[in-house]
C-alpha atoms as a PDB file:
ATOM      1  CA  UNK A   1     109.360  99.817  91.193  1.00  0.00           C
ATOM      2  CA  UNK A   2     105.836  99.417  91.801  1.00  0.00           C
ATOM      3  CA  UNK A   3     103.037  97.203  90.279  1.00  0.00           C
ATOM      4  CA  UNK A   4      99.692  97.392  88.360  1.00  0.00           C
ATOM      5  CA  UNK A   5      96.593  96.235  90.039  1.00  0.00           C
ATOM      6  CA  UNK A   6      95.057  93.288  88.661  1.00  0.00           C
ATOM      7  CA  UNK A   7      92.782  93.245  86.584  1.00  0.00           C
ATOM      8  CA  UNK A   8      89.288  91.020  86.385  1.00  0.00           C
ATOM      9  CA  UNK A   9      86.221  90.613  83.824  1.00  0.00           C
ATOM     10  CA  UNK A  10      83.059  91.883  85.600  1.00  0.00           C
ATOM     11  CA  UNK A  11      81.044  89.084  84.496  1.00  0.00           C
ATOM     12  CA  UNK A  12      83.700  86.746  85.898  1.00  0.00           C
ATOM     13  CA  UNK A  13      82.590  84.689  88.871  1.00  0.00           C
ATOM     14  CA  UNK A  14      84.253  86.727  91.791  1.00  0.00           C
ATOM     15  CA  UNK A  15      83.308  86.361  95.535  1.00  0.00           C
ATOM     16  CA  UNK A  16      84.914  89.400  96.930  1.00  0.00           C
ATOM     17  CA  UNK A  17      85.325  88.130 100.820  1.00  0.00           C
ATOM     18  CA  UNK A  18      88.118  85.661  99.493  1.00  0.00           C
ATOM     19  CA  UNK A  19      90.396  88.192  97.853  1.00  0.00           C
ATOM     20  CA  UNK A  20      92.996  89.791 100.280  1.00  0.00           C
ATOM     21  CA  UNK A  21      94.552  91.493  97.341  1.00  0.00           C
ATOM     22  CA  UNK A  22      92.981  94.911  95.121  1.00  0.00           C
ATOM     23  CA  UNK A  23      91.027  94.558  92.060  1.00  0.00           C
ATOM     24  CA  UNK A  24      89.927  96.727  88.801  1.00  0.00           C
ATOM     25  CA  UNK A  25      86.962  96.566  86.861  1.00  0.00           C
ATOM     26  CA  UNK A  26      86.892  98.219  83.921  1.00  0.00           C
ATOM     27  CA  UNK A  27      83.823  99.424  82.436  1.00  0.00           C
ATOM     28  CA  UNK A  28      81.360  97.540  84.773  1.00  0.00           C
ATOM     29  CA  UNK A  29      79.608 100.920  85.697  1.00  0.00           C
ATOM     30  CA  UNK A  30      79.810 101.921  82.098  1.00  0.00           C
ATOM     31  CA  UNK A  31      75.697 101.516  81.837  1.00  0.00           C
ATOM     32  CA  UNK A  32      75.408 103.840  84.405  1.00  0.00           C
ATOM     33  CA  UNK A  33      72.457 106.847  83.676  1.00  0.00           C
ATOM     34  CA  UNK A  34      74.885 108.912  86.044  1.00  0.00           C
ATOM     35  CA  UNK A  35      78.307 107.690  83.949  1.00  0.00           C
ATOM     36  CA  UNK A  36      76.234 108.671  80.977  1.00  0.00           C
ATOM     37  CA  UNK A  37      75.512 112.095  82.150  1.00  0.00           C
ATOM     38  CA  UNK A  38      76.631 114.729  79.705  1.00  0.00           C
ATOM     39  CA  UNK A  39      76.267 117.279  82.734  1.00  0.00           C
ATOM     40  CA  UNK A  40      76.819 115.544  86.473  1.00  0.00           C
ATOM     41  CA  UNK A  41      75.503 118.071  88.356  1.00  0.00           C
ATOM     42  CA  UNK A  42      72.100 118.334  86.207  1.00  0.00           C
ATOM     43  CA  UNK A  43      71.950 114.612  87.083  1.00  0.00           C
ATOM     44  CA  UNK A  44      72.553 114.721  90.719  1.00  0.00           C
ATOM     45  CA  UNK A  45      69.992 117.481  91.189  1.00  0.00           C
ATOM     46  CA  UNK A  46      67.265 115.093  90.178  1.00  0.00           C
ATOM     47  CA  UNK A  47      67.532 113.327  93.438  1.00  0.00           C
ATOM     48  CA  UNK A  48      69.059 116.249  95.724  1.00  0.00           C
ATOM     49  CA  UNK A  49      66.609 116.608  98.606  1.00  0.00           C
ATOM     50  CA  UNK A  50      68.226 120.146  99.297  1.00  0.00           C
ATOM     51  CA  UNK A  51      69.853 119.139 102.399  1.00  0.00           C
ATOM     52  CA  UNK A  52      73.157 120.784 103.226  1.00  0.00           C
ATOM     53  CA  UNK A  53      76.165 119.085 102.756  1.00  0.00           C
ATOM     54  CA  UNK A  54      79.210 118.948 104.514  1.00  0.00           C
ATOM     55  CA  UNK A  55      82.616 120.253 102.588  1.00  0.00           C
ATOM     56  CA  UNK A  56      86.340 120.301 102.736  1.00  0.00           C
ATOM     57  CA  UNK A  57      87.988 123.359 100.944  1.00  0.00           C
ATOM     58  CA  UNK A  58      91.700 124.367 101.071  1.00  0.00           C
ATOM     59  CA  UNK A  59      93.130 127.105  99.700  1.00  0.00           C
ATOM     60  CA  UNK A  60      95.188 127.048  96.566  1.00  0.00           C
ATOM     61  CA  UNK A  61      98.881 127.221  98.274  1.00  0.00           C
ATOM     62  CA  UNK A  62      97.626 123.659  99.560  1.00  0.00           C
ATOM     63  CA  UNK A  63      97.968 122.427  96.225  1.00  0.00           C
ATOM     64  CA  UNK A  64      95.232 119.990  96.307  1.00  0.00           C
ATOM     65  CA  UNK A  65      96.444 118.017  99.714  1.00  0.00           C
ATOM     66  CA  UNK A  66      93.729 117.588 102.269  1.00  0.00           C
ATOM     67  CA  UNK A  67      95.707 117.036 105.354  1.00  0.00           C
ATOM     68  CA  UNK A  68      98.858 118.373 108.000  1.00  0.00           C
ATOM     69  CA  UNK A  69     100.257 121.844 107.117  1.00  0.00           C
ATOM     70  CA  UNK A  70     104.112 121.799 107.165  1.00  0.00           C
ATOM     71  CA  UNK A  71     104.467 121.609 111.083  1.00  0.00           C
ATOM     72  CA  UNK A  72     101.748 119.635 111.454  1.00  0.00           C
ATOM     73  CA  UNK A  73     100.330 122.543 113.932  1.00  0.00           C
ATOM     74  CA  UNK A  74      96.765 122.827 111.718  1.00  0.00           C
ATOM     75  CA  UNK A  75      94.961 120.802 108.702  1.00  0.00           C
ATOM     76  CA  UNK A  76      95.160 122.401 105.625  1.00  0.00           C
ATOM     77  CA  UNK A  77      91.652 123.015 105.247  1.00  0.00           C
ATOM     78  CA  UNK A  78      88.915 124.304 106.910  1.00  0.00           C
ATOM     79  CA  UNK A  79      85.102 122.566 106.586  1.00  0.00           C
ATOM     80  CA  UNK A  80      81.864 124.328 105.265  1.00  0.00           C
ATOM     81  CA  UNK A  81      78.091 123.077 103.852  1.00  0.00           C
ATOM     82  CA  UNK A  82      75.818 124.310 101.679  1.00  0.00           C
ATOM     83  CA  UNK A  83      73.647 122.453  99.272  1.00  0.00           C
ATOM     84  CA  UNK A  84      74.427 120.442  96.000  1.00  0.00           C
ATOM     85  CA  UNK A  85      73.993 123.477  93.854  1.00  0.00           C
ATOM     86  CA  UNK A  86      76.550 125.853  95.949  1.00  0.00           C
ATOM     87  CA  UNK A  87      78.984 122.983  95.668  1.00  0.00           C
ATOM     88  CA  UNK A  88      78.760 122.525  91.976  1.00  0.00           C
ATOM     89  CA  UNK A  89      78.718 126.288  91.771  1.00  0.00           C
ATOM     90  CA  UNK A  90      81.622 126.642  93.656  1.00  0.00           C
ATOM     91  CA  UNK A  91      83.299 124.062  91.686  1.00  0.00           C
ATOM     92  CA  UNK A  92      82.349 125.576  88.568  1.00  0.00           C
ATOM     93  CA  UNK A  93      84.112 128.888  89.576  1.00  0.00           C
ATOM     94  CA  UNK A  94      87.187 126.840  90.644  1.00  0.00           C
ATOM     95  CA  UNK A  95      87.852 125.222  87.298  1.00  0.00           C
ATOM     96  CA  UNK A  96      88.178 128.730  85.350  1.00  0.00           C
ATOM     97  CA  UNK A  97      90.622 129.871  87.962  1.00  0.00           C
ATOM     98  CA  UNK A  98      94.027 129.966  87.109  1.00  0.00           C
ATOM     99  CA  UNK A  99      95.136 128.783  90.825  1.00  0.00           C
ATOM    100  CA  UNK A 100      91.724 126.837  91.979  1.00  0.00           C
ATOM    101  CA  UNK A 101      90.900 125.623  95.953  1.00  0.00           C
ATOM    102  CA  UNK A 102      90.934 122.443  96.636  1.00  0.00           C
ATOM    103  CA  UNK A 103      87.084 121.413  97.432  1.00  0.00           C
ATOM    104  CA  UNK A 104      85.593 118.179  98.268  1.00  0.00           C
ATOM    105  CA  UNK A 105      82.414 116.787  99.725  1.00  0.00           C
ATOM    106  CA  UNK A 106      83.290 113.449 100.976  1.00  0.00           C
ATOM    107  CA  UNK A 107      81.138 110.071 101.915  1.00  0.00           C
ATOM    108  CA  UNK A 108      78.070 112.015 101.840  1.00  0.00           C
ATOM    109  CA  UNK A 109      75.085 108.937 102.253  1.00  0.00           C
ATOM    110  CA  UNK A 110      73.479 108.562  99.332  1.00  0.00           C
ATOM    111  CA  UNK A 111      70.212 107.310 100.457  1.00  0.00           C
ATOM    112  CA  UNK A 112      69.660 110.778 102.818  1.00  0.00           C
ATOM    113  CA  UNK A 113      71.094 113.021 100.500  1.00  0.00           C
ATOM    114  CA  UNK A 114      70.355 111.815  96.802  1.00  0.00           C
ATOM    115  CA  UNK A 115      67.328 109.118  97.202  1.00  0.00           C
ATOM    116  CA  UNK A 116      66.774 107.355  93.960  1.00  0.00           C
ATOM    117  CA  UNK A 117      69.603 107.589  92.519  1.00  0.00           C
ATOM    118  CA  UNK A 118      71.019 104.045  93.791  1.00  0.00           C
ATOM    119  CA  UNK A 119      67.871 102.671  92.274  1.00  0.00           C
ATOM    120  CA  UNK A 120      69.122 103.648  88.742  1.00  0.00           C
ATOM    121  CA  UNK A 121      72.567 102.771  89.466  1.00  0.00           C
ATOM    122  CA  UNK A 122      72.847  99.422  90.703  1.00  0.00           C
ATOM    123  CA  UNK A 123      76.770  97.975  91.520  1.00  0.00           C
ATOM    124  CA  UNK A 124      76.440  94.103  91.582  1.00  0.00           C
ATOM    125  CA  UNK A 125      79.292  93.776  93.435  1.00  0.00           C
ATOM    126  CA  UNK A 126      78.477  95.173  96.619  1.00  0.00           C
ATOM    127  CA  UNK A 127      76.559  92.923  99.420  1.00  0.00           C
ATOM    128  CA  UNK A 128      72.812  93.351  99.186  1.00  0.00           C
ATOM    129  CA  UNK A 129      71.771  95.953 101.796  1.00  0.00           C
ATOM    130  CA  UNK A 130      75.123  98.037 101.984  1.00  0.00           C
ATOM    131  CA  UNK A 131      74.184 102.014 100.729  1.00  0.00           C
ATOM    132  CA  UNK A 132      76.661 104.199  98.893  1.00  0.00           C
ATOM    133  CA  UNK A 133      78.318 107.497  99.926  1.00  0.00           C
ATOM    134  CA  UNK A 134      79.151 110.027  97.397  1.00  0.00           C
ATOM    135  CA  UNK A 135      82.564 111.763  96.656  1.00  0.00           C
ATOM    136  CA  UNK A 136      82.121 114.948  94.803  1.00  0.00           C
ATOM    137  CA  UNK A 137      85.422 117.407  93.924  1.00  0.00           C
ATOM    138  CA  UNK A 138      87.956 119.086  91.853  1.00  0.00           C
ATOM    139  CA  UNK A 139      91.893 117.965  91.775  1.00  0.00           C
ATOM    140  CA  UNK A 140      91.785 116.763  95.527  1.00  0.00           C
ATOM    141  CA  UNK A 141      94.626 114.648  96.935  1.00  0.00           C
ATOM    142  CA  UNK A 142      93.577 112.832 100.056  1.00  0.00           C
ATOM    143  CA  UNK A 143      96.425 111.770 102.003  1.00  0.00           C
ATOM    144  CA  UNK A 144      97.637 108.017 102.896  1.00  0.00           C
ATOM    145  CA  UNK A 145      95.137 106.191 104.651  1.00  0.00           C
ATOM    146  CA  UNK A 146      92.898 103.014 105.215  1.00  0.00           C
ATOM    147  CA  UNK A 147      89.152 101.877 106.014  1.00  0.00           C
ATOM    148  CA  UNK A 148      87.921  99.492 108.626  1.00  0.00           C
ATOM    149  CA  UNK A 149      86.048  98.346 105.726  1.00  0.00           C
ATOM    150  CA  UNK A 150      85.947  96.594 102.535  1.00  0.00           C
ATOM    151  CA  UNK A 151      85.317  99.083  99.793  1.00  0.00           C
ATOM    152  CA  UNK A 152      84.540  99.281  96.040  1.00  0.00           C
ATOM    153  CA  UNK A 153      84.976 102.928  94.657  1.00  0.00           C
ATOM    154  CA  UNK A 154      83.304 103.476  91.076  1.00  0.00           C
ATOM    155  CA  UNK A 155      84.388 106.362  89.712  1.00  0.00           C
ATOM    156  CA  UNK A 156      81.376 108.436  87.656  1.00  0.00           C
ATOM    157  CA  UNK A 157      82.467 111.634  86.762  1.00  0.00           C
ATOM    158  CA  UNK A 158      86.639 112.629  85.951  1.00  0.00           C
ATOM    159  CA  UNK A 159      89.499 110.255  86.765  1.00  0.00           C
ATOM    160  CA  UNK A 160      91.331 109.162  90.026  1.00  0.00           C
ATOM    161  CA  UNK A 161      94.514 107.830  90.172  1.00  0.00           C
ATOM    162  CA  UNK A 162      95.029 105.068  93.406  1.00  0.00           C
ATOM    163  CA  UNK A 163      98.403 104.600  94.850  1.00  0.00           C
ATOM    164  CA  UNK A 164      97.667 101.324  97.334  1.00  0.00           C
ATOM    165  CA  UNK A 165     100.051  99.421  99.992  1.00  0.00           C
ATOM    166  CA  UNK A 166      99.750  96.224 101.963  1.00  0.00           C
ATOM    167  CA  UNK A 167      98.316  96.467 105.113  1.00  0.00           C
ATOM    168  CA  UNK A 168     101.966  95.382 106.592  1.00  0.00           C
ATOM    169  CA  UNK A 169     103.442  98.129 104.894  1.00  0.00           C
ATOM    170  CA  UNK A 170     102.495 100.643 107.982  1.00  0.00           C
ATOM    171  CA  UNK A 171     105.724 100.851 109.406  1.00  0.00           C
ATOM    172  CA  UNK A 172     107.268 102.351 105.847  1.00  0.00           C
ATOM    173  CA  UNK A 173     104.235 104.771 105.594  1.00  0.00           C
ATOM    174  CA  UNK A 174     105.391 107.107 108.293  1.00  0.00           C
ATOM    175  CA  UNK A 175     101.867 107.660 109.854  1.00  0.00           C
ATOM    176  CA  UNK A 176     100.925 110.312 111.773  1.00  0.00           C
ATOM    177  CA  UNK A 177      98.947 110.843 114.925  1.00  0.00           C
ATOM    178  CA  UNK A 178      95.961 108.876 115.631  1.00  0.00           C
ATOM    179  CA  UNK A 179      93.898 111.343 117.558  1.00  0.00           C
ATOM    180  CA  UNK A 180      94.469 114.587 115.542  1.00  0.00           C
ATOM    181  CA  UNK A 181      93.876 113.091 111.901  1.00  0.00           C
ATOM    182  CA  UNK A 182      92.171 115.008 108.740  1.00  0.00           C
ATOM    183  CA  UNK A 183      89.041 113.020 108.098  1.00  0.00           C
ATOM    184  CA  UNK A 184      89.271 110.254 111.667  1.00  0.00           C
ATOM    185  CA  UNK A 185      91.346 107.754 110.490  1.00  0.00           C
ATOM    186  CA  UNK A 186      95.087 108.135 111.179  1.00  0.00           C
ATOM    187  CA  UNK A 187      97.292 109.126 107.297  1.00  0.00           C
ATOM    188  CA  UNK A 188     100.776 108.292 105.769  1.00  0.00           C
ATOM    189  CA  UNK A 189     102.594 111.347 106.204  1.00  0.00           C
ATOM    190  CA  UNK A 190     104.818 110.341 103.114  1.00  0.00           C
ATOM    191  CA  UNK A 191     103.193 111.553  99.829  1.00  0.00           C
ATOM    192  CA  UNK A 192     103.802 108.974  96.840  1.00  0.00           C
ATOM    193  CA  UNK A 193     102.868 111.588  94.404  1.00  0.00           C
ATOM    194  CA  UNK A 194     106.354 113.917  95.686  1.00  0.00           C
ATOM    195  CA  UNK A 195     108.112 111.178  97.159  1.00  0.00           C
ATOM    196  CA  UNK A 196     110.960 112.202  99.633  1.00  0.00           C
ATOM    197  CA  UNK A 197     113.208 109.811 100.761  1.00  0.00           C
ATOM    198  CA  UNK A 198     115.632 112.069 101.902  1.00  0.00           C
ATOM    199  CA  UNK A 199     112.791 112.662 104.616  1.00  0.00           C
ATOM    200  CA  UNK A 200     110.992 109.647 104.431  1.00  0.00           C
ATOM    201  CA  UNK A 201     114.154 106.459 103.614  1.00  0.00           C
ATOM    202  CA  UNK A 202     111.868 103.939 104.666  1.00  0.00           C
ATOM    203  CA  UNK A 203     108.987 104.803 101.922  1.00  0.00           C
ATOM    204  CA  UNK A 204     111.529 103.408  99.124  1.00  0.00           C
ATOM    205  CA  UNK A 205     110.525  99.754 100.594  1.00  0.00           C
ATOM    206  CA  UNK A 206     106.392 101.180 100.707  1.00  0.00           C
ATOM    207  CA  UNK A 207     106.740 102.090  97.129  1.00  0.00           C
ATOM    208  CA  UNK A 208     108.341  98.943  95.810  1.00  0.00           C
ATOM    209  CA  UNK A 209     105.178  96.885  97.244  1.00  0.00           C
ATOM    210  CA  UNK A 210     102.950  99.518  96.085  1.00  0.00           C
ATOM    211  CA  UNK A 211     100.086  99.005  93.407  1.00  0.00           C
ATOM    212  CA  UNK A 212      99.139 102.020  90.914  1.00  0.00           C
ATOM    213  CA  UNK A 213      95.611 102.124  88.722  1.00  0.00           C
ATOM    214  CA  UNK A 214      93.882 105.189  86.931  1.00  0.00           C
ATOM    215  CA  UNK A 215      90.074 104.909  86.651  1.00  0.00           C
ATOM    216  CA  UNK A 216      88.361 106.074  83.939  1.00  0.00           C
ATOM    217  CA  UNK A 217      84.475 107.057  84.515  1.00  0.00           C
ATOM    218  CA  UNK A 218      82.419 103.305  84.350  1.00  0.00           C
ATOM    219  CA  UNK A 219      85.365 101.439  86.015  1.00  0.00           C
ATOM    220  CA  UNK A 220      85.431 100.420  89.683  1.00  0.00           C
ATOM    221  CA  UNK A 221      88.228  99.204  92.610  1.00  0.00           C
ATOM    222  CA  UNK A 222      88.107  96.981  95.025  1.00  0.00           C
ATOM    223  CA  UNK A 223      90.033  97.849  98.014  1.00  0.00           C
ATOM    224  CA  UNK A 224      90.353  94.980 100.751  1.00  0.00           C
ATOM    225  CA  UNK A 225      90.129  95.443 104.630  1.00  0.00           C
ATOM    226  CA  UNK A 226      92.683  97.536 105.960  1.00  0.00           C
ATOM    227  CA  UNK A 227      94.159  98.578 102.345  1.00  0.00           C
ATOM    228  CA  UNK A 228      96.247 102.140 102.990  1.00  0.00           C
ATOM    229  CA  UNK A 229      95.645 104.208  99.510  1.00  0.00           C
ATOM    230  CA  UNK A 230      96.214 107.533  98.488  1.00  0.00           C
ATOM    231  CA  UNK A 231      93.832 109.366  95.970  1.00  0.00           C
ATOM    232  CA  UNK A 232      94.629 111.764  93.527  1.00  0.00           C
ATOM    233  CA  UNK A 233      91.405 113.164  91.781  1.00  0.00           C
ATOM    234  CA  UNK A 234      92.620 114.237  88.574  1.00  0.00           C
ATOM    235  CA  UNK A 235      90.064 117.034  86.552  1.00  0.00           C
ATOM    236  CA  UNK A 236      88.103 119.464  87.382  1.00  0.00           C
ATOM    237  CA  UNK A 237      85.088 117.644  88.386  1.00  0.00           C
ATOM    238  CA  UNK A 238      85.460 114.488  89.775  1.00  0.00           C
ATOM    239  CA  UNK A 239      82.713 112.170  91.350  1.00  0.00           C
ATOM    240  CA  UNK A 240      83.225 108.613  92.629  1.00  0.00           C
ATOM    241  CA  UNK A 241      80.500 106.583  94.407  1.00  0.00           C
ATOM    242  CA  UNK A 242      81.680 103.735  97.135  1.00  0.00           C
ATOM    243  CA  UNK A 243      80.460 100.881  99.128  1.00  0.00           C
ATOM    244  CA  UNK A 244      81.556  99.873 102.856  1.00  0.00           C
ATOM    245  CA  UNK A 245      81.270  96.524 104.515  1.00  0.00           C
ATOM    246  CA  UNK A 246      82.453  94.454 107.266  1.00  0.00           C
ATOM    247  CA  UNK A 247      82.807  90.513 106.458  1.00  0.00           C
ATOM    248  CA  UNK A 248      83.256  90.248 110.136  1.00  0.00           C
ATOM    249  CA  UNK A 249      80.810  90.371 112.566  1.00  0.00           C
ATOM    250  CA  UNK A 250      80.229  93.556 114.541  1.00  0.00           C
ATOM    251  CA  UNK A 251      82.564  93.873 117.815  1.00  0.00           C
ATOM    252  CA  UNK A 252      81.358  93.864 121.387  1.00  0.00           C
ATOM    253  CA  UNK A 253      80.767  97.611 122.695  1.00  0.00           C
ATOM    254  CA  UNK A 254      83.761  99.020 123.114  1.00  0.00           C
ATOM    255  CA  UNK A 255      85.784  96.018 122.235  1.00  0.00           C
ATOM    256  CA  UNK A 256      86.751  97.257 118.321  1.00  0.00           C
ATOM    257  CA  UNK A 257      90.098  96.235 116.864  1.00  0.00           C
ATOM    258  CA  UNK A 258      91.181 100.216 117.212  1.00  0.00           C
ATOM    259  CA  UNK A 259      89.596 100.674 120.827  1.00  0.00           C
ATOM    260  CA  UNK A 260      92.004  97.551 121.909  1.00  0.00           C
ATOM    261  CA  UNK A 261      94.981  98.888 120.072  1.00  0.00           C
ATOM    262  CA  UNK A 262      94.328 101.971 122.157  1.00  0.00           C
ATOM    263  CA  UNK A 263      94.232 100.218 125.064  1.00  0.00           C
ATOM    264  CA  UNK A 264      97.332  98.300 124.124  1.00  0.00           C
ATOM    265  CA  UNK A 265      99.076 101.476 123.692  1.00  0.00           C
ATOM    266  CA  UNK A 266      98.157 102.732 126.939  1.00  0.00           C
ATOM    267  CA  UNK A 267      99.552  99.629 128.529  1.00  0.00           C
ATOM    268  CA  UNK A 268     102.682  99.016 127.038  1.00  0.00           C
ATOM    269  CA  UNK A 269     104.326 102.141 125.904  1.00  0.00           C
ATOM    270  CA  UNK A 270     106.011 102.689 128.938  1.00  0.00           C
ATOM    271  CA  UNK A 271     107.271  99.430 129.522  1.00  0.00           C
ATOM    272  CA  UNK A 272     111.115  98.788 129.118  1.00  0.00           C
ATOM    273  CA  UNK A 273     112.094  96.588 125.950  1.00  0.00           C
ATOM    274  CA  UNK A 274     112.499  93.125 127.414  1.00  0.00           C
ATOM    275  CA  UNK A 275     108.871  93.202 128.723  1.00  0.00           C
ATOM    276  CA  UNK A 276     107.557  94.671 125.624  1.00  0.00           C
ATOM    277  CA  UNK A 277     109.563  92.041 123.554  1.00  0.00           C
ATOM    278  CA  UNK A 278     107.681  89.559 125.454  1.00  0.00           C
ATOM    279  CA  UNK A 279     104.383  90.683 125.490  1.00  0.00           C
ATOM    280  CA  UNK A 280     104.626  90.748 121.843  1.00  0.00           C
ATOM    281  CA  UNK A 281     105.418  87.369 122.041  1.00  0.00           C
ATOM    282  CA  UNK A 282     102.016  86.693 123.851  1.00  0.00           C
ATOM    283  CA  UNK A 283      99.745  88.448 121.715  1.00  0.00           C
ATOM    284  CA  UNK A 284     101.535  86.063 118.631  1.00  0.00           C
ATOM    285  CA  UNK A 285     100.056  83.347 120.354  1.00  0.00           C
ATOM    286  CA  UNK A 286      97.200  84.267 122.315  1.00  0.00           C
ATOM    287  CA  UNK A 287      95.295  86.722 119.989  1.00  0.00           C
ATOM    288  CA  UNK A 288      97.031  85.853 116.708  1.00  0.00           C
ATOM    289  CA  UNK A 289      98.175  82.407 117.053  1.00  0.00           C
ATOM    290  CA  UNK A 290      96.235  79.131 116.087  1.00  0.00           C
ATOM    291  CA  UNK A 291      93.282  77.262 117.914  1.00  0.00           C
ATOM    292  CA  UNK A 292      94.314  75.702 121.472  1.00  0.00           C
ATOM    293  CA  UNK A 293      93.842  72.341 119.909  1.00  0.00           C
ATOM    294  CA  UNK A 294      96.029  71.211 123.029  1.00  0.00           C
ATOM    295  CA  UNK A 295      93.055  72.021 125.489  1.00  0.00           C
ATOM    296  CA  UNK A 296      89.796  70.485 125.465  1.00  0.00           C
ATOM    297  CA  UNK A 297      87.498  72.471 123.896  1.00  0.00           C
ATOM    298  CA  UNK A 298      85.142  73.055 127.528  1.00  0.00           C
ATOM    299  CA  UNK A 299      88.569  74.351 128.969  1.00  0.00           C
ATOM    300  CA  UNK A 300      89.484  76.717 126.668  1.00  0.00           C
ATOM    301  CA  UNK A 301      87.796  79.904 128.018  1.00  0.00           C
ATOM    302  CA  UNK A 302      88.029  83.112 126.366  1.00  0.00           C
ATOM    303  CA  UNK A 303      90.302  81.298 123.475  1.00  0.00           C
ATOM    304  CA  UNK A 304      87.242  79.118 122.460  1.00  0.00           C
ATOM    305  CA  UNK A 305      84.096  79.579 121.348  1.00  0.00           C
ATOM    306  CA  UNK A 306      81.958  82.153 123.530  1.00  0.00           C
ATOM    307  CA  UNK A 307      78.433  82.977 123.500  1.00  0.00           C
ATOM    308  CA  UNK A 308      76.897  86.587 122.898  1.00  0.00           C
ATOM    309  CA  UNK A 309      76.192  85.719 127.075  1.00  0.00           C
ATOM    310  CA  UNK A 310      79.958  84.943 127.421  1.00  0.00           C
ATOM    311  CA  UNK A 311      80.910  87.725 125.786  1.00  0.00           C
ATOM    312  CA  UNK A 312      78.710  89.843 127.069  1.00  0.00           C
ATOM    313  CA  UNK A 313      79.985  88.957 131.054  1.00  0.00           C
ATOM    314  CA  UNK A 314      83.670  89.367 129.487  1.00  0.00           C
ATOM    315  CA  UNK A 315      82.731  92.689 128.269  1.00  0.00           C
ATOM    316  CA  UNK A 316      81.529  93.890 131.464  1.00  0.00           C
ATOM    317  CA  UNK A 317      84.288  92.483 133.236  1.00  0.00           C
ATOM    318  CA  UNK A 318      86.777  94.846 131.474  1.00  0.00           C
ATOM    319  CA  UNK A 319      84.488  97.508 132.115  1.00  0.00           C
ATOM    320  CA  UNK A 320      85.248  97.181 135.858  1.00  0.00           C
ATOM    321  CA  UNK A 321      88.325  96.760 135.077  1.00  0.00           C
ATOM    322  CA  UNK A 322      89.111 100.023 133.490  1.00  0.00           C
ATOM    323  CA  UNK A 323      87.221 102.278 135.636  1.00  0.00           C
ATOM    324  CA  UNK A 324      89.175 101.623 138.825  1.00  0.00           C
END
């Protein structure tokens, strides 16, 4: 069984960095001149500077999917440019074939690509100062996946359909390799939209925590930190604008969530199971656990508060470290 995402007015009073859970929006991009549009691609090429852009395109035995072919030897796509007009060109040609290629031009930044058009379609929900990418496609799937980011996707063209899961929901996703990825961020291998659980048991617990919404051009989602979420584009041409941030400040050099989980890998994988049982136990309490309100606060080290200095010194410390 899975669940609807909630809900909320857009002229509700709604401060994003509190919610840990998805939201909808309908309508609040409805004003939109580019919603409005009775031809998207006339619209777009007000703004296009003529620079190429870079493009996804798999064949039509892919069926839409935009990631591991069946042995997981290739992707299954290959990557091309060309400029906003050979894109919508291309799409045009796709949507009166019988058997159309999947083709999508993904997070393309707004502001290098299309300037001006954020300045005539504003999204009050985003943080001041945070610039929009553009998604431009056909019937795309994009596989399982989630951002280091907050996000809020508006859709403006077509309609997408979002399949989301808790971020502890990873270990029922069944994802796949963290180096060799379709797009740089690791994906479920498990497809909600042809759900196997002959292949994939564990996915039946995923999809019973999992939240389903279909956007209509106007509305928008928010999608919290860390969020996995497949997207199905569902006609012909399908456009969605989206916003990125960070609540958190940025990390040390080096010292990103992902670059430490690397590390952690590297540490502990070949470790036998009482020692990795206890290590886990450590990072509970070191790096997740509460404040050391047991230790004065000048003798808690690199558990208190550190300055950029401190962290700075730490940093270079574990650069040492790691090159011996």
């Amino acid at each position: 069984m899975t669940n609807r995402v909630e809900e909320l007015a857009s002229d509700a009073p709604i401060v994003l960095a509190d919610r840990t859970a998805p939201a909808v929006f309908r309508g609040i991009a409805a004003d939109w001149p580019a919603v409005n549009a009775a031809d998207p691609g006339a619209y777009l090429a007000r703004f296009d500077t003529g620079k190429p852009i870079a493009v996804a395109i798999a064949p039509p035995e892919a069926n839409g999917r935009l990631g591991y072919n069946a042995d997981m030897s290739a992707l299954t796509f290959v990557r091309d440019s060309g400029t906003l007009a050979w894109l919508f060109s291309r799409l045009d040609t796709a949507a009166r074939a019988s058997t159309p290629s999947a083709i999508a031009a993904q997070a393309v930044a707004v502001p290098e690509a299309l300037p001006g058009f954020e300045a005539e379609n504003r999204m009050p929900l985003a943080p001041d100062g945070v610039a929009p990418r553009i998604w431009i496609g056909n019937r795309v799937r994009v596989a399982t996946h989630h951002d280091m980011n907050s996000n809020i996707a508006v859709v403006m063209a077509g309609r997408r359909r979002f399949t989301l899961f808790p971020p502890d929901q990873v270990a029922n996703l069944y994802i796949g390799p963290i180096e060799f990825t379709p797009a740089g961020t690791p994906i479920g291998l498990f497809d909600p939209d042809e759900a196997d659980f002959s292949r994939f048991p564990l996915a039946r617990v995923a999809m019973a925590h999992a939240q389903i919404v279909e956007l209509e051009p106007g509305d928008a989602l928010f999608i919290p930190h860390m969020w996995w979420h497949h997207v199905r584009s569902l006609d012909p041409v399908s456009i969605l604008v989206n916003y990125w941030w960070d609540e958190a400040p940025a990390p040390q050099p080096g010292l990103a969530p992902l670059d430490t989980m690397v590390h952690a890998i590297l540490a502990f994988s070949g470790l036998p199971e009482n020692q990795r049982a206890a290590w886990r136990a450590m990072f509970d309490e070191f790096v997740f656990g509460p404040p050391l309100d047991h230790v004065p606060e000048e003798r808690r080290g690199i558990r208190g508060t550190l300055s950029d200095e401190s962290k700075a010194r730490v940093r270079r410390q574990l650069g040492q470290m790691m090159s011996r």
